[in-house]
N, C-alpha and C. Protein backbone atom coordinates (compact mmCIF):
# COMPACT_ATOMS: atom_id res chain seq x y z
N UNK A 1 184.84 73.39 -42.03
CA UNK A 1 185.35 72.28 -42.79
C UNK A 1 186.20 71.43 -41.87
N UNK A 2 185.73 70.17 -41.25
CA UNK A 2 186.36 69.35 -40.42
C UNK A 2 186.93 68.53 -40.89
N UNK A 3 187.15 68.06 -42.04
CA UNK A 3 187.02 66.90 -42.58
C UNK A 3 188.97 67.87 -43.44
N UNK A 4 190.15 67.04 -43.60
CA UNK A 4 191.18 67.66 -44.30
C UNK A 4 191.42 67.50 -45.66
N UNK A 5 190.20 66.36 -45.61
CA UNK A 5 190.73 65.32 -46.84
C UNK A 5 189.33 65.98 -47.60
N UNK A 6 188.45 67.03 -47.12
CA UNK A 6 187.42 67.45 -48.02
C UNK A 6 187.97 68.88 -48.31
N UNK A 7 187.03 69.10 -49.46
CA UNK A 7 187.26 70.61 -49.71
C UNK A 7 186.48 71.26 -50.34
N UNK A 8 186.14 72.51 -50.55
CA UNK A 8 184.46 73.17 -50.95
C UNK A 8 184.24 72.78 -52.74
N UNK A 9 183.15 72.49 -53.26
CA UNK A 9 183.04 72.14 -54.24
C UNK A 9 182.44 73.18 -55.03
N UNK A 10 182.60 73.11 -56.54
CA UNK A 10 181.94 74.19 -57.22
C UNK A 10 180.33 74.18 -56.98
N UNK A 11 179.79 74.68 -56.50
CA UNK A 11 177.79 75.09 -56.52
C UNK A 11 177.47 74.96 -55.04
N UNK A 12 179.11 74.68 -54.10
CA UNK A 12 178.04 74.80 -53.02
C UNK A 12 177.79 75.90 -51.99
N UNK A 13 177.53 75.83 -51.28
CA UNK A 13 176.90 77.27 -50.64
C UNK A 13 177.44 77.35 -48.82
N UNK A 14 177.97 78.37 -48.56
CA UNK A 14 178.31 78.55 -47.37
C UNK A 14 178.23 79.55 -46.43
N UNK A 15 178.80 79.79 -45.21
CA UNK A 15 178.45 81.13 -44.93
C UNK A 15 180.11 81.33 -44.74
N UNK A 16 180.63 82.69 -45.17
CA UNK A 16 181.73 83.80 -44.95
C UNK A 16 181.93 84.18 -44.47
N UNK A 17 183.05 84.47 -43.57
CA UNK A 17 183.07 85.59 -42.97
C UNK A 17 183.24 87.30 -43.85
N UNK A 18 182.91 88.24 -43.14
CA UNK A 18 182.88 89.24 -43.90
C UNK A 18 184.04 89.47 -44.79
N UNK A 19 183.65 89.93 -46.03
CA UNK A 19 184.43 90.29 -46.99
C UNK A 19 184.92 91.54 -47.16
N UNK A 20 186.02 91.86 -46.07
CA UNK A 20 186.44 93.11 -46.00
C UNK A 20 186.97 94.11 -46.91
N UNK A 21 187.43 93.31 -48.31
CA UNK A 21 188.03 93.54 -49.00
C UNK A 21 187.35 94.92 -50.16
N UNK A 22 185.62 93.90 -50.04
CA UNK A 22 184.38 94.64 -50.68
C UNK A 22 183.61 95.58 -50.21
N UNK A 23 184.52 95.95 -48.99
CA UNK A 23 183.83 96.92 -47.47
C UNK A 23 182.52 96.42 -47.64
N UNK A 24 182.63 95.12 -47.16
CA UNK A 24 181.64 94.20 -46.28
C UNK A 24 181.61 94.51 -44.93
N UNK A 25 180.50 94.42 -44.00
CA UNK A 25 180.84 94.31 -42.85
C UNK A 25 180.44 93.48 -42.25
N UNK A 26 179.69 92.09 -43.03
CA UNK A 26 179.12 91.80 -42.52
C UNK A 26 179.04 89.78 -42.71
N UNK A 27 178.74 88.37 -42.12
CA UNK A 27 179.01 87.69 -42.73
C UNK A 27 177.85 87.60 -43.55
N UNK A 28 177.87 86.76 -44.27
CA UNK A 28 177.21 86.56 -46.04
C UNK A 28 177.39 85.15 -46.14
N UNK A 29 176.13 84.33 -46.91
CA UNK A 29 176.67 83.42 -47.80
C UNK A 29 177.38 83.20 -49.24
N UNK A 30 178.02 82.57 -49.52
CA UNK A 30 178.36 82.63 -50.61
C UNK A 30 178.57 81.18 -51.64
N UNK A 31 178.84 81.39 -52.72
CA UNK A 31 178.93 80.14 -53.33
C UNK A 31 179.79 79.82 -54.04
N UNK A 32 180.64 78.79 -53.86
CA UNK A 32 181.95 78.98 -54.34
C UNK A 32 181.81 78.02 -55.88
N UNK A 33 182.39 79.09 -56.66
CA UNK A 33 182.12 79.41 -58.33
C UNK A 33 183.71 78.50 -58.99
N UNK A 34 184.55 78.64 -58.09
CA UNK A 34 185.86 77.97 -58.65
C UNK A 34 185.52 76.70 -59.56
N UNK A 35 186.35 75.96 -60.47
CA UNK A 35 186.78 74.74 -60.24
C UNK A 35 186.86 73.36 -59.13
N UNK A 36 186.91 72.04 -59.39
CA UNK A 36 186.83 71.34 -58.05
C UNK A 36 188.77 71.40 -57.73
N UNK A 37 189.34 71.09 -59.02
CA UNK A 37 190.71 70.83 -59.47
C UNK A 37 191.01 71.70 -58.53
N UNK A 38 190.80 73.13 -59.06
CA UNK A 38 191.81 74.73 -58.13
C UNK A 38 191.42 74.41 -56.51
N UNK A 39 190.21 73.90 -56.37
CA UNK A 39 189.57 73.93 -54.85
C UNK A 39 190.06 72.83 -54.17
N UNK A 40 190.63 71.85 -54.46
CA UNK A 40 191.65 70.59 -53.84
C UNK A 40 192.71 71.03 -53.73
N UNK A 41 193.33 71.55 -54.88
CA UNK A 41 194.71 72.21 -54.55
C UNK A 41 195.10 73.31 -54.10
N UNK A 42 194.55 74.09 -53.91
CA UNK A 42 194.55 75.42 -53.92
C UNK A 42 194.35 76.15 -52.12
N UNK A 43 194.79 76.62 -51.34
CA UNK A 43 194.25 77.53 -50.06
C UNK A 43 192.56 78.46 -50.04
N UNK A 44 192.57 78.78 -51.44
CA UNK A 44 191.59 79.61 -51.49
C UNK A 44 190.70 78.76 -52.17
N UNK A 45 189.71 79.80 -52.53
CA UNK A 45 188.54 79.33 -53.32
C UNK A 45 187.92 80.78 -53.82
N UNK A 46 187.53 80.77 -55.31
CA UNK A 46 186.55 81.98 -55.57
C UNK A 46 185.19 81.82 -55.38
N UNK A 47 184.61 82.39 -54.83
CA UNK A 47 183.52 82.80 -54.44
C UNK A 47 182.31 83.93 -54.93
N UNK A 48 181.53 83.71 -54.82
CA UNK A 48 180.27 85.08 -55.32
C UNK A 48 179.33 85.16 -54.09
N UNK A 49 179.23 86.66 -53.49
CA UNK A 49 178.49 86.67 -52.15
C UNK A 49 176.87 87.01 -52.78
N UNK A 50 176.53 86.58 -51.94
CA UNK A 50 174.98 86.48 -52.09
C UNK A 50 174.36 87.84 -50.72
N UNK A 51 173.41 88.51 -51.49
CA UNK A 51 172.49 89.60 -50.70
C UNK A 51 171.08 89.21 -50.81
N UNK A 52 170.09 89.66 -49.33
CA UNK A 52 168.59 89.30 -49.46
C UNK A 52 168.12 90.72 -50.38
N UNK A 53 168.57 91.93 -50.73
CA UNK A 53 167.88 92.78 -51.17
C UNK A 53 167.91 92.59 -52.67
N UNK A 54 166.87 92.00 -53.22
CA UNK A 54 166.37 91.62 -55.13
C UNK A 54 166.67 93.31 -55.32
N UNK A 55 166.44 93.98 -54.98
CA UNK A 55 166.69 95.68 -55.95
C UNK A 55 167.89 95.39 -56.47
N UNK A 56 168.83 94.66 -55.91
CA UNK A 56 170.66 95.26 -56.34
C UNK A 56 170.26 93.91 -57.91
N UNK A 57 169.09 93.42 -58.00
CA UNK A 57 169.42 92.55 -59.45
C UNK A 57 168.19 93.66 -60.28
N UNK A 58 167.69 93.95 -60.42
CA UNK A 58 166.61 94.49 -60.90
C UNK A 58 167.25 95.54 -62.60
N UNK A 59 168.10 95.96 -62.00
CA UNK A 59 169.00 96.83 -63.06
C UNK A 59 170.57 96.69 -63.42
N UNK A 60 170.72 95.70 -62.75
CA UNK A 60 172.63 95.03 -63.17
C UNK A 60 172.16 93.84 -63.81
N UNK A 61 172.81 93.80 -65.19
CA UNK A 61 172.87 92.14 -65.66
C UNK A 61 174.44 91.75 -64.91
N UNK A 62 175.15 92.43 -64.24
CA UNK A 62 175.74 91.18 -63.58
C UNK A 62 175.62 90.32 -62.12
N UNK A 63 174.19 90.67 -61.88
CA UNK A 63 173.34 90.04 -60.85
C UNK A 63 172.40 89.41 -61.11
N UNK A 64 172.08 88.24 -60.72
CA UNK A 64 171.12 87.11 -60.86
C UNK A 64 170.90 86.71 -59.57
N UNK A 65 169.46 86.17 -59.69
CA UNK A 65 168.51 85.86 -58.24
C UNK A 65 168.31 84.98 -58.59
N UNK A 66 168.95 84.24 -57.08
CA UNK A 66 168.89 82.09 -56.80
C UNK A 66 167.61 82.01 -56.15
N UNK A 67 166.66 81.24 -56.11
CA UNK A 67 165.59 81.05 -55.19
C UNK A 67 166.18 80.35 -54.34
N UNK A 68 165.13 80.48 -53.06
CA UNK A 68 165.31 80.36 -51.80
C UNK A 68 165.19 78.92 -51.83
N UNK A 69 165.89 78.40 -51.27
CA UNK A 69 165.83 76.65 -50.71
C UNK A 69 167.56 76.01 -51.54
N UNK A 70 167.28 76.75 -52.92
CA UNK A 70 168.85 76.12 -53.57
C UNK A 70 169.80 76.44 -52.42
N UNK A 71 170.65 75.35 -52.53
CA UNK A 71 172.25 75.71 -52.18
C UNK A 71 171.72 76.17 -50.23
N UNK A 72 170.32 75.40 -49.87
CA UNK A 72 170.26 76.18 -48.52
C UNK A 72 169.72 77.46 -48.14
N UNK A 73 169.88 78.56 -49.38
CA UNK A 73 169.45 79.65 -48.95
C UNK A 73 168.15 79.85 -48.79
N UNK A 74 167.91 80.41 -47.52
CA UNK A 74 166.51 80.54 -46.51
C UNK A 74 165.79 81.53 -47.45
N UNK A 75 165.87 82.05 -48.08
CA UNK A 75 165.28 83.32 -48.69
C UNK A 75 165.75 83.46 -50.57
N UNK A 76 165.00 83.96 -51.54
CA UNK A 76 165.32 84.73 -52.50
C UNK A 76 166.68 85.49 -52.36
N UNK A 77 167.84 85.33 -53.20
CA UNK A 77 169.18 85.97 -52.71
C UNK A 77 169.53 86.46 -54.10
N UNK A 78 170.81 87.47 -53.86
CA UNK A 78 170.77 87.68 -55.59
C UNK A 78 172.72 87.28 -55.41
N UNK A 79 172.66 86.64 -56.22
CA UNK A 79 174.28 86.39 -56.41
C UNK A 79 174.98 87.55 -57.31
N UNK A 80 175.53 88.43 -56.29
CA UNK A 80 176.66 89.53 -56.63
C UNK A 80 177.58 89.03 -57.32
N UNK A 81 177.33 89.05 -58.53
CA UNK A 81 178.80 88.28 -59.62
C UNK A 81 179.75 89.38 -59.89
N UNK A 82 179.43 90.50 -59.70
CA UNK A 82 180.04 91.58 -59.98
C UNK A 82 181.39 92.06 -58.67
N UNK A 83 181.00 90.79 -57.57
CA UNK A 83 181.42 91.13 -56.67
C UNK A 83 182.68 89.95 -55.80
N UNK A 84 182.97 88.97 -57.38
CA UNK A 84 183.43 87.50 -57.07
C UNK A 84 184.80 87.99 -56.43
N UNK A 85 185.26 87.21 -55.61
CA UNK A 85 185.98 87.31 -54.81
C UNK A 85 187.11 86.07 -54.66
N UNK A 86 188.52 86.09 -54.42
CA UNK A 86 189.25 85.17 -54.01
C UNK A 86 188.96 84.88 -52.45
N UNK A 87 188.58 83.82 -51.52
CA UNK A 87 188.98 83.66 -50.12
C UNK A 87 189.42 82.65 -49.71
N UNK A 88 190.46 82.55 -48.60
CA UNK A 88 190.95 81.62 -47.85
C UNK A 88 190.09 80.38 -47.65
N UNK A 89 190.06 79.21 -47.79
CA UNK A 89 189.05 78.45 -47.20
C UNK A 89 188.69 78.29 -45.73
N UNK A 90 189.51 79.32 -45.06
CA UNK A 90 189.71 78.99 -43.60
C UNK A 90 188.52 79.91 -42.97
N UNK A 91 188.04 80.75 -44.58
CA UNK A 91 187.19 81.99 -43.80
C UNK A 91 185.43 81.56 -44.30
N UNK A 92 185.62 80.37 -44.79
CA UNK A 92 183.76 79.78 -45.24
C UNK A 92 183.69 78.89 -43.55
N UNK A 93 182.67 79.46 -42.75
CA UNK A 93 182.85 79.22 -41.37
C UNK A 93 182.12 78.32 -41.27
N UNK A 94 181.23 78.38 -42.61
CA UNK A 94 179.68 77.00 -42.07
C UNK A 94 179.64 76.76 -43.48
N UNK A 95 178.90 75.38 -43.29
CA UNK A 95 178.45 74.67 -44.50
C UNK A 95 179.47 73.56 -45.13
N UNK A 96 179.03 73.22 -46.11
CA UNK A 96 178.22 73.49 -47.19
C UNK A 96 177.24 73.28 -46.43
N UNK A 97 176.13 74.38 -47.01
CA UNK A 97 174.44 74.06 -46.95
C UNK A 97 174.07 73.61 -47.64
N UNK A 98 174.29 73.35 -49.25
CA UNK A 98 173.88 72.43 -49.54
C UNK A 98 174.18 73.35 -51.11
N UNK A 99 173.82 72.55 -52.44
CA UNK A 99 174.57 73.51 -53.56
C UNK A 99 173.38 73.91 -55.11
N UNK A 100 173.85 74.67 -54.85
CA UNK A 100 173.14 75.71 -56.22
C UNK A 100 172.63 74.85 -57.62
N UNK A 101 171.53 74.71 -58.53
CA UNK A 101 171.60 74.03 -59.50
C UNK A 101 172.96 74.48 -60.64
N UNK A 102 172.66 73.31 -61.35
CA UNK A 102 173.92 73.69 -62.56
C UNK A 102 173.57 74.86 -63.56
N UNK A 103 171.88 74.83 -63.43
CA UNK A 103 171.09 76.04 -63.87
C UNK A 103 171.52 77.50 -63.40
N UNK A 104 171.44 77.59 -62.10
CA UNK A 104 171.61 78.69 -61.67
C UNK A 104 173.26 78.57 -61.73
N UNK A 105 173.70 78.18 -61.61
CA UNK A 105 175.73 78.13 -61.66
C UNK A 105 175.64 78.64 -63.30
N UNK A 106 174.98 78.45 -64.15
CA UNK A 106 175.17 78.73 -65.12
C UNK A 106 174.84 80.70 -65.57
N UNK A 107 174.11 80.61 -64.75
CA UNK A 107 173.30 82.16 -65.01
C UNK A 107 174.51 82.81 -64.22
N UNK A 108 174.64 82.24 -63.16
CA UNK A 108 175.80 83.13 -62.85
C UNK A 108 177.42 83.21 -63.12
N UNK A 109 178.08 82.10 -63.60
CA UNK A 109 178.41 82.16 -64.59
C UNK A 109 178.60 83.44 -65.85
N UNK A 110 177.20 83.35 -66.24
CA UNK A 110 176.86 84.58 -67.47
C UNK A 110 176.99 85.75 -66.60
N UNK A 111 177.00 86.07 -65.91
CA UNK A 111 176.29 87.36 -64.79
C UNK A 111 178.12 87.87 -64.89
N UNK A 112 179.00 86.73 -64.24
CA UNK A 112 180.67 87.32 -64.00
C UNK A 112 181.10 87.46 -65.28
N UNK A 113 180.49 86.93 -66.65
CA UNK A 113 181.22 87.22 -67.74
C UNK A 113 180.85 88.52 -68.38
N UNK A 114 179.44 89.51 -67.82
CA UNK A 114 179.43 90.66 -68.02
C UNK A 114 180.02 91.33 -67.15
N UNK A 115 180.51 90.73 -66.28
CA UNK A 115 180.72 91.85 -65.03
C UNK A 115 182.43 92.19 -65.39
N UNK A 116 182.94 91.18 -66.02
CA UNK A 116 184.28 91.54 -66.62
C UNK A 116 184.80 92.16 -68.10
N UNK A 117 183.65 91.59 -68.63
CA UNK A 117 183.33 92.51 -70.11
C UNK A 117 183.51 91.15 -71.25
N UNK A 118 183.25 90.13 -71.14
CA UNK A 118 182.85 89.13 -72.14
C UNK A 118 181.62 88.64 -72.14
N UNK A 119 181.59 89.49 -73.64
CA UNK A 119 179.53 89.04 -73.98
C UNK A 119 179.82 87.94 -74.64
């Protein structure tokens, strides 16, 4: 993020550094799920990391699979909602690649509201 006067927007897509927190080891894209409001004002940003392996959605409803090209991503990814995260903005190292439909922001969306326990 070069720019001071910009800041990550809700649907768009970036790459992370690892999310140590989730004994990650590794970087990841992710898509930051916040507000624009919290994401102007705010140091951080919440986030949902994205994985290439579709098994981890197959049997969690709090995982949903973005197709490949949204938001940039090179591949079928499944957005780990179960796995949303607060991060620094200092730690989204690349991007935006470009951002998620309001469709899919929406599914996932639904995906973090099971993952916290509101049906």
């Amino acid at each position: 993020m070069s720019n001071t006067s910009e800041f990550p927007h809700q649907r768009q897509v970036y790459l992370c550094r690892a999310l140590r927190q989730s004994g990650d080891t590794k970087k990841r894209p992710v898509v930051v799920v916040s507000i624009d409001i919290r994401n102007q004002h705010s140091s951080s940003v919440l986030v949902v990391p994205f994985s290439s392996d579709l098994t981890e959605a197959e049997s969690n409803p709090s995982r949903t699979v973005v197709a490949a090209g949204e938001g940039g991503l090179e591949v079928n990814s499944v957005a780990m909602c179960d796995v949303m995260t607060n991060v620094e903005k200092r730690y989204l190292e690349r991007g935006p690649y470009g951002a998620i439909t309001p469709e899919s922001l929406a599914r996932i969306q639904q995906a973090i509201q099971v993952a916290i326990g509101i049906f």
